[in-house]
Protein backbone atom coordinates (compact mmCIF):
# COMPACT_ATOMS: atom_id res chain seq x y z
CA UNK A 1 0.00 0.00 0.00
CA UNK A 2 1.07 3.50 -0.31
CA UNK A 3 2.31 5.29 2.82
CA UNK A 4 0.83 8.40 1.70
CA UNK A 5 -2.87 7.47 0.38
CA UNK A 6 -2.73 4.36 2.07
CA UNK A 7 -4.31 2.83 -1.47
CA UNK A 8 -3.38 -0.64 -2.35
CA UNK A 9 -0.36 -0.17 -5.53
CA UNK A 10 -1.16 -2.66 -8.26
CA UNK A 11 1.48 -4.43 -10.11
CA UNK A 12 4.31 -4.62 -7.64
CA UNK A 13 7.03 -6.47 -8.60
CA UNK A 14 7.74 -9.30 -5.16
CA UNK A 15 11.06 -11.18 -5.68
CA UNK A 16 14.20 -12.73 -3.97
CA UNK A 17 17.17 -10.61 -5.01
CA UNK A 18 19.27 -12.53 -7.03
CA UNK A 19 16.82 -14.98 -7.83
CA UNK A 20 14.15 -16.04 -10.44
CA UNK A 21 11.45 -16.66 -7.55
CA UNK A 22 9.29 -13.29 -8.03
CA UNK A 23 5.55 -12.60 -8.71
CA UNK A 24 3.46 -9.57 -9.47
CA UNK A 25 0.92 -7.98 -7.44
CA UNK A 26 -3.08 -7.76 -8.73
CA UNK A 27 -4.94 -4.45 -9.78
CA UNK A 28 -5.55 -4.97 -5.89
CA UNK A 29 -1.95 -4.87 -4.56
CA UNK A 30 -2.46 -8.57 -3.32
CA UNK A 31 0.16 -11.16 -4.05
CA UNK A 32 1.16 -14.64 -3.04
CA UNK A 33 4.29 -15.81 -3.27
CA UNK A 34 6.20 -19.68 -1.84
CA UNK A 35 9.30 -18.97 0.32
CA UNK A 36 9.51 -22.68 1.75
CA UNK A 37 12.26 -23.62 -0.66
CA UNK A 38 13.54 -19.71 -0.35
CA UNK A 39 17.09 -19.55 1.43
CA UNK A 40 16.48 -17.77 4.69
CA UNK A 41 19.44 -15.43 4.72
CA UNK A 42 18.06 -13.98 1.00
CA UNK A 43 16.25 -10.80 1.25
CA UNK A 44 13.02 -10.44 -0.06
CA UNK A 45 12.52 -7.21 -2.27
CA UNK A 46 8.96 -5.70 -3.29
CA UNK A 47 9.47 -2.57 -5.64
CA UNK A 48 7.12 -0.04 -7.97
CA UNK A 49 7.77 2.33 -10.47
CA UNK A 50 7.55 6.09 -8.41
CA UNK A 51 8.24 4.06 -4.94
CA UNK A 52 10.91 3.34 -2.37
CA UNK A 53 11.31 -0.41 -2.50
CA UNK A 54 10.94 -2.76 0.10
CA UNK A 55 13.79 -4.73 1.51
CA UNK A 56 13.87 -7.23 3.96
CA UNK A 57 14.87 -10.85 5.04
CA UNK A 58 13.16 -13.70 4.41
CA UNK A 59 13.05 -14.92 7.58
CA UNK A 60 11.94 -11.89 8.94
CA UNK A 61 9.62 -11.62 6.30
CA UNK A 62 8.13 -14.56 7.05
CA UNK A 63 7.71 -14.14 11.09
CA UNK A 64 5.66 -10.48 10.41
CA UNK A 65 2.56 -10.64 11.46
CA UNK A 66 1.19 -8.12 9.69
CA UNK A 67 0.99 -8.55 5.88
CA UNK A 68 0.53 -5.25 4.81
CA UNK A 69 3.54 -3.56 2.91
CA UNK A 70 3.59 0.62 3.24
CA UNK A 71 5.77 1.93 0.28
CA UNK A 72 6.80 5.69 0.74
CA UNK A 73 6.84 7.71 -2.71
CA UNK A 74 10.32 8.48 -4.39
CA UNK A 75 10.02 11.89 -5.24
CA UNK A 76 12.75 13.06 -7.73
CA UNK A 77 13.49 16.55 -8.26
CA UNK A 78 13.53 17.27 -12.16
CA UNK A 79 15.49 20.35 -13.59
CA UNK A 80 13.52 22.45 -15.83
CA UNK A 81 14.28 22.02 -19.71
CA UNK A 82 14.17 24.81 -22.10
CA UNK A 83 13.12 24.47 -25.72
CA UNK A 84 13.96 26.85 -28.32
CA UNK A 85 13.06 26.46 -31.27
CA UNK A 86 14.63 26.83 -34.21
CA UNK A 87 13.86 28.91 -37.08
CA UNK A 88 13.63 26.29 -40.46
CA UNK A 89 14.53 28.34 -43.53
CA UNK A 90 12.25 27.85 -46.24
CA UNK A 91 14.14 26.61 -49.32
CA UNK A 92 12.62 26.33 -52.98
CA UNK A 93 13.66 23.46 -55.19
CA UNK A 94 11.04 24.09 -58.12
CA UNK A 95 11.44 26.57 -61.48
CA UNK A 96 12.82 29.75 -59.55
CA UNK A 97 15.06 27.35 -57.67
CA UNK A 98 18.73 29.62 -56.79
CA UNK A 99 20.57 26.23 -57.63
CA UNK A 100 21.92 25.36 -60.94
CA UNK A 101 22.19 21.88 -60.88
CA UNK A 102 20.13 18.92 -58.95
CA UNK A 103 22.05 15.45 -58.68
CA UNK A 104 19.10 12.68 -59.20
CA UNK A 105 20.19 9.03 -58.81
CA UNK A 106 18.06 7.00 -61.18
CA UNK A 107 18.36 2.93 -61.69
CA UNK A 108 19.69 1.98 -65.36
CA UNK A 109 17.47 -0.01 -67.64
CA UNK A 110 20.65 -2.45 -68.25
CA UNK A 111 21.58 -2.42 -64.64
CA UNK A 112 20.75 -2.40 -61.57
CA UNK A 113 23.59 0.40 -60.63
CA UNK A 114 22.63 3.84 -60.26
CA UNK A 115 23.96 6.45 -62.53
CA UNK A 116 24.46 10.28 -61.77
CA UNK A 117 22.60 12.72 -64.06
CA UNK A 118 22.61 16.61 -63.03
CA UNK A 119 20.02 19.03 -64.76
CA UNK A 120 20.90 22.28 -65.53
CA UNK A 121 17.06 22.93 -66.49
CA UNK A 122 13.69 21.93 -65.34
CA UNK A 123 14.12 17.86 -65.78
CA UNK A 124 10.32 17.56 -66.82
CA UNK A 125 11.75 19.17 -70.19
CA UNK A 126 14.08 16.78 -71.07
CA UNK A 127 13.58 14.42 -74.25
CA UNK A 128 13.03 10.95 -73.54
């Protein structure tokens, strides 16, 4: 549950650290999980995305009484970001184009290499 809003936290990740025992908590913030094969020495670890995680031993895990988990919020302190944006420059590549030449890479009938042709006029012009 949440320390703050005391609200169950769904999906909670329950595991042994270094382990592949682990389960996920219900829309409900309920879980089960078996620790009878668990090593008691191993600590037990039950973690959220935007909490503190919870660490403890098994064994002490296991001789709570109470079986409600309270995980305090991890607040993170975010530095502003800026944007600026930047101006686009507005380039024309039709009939009034400043440029002389445009490189177009067409495919070769014979081929299937590319060849470089450059027009020095509008290409629509050109005889085929």
């Amino acid at each position: 549950m949440s320390e703050e809003t005391k609200l169950p936290i769904p999906y909670a990740r329950i595991g042994i650290e270094n382990s592949e025992l682990g389960t996920t908590s219900d829309e409900n913030g309920v879980f089960s999980i078996d620790l009878s094969k668990s090593n008691k020495g191993q600590n037990i670890k039950i973690e959220v995305g935007g909490f503190k995680p919870y660490l403890n031993s098994v064994e002490s895990f296991l001789l709570e009484n109470n079986k409600t988990f309270y995980l305090a919020d991890r607040i993170l302190n975010i530095e502003q970001v800026v944007l600026i944006p930047k101006k686009l420059v507005s380039k024309n590549w039709g009939i009034n184009a400043k440029t002389k030449k445009i490189v177009h890479l067409q495919p070769s009938k014979k081929s299937t290499r590319y060849f470089k042709r450059t027009c020095t006029s509008v290409c629509s012009r050109e005889k085929n």
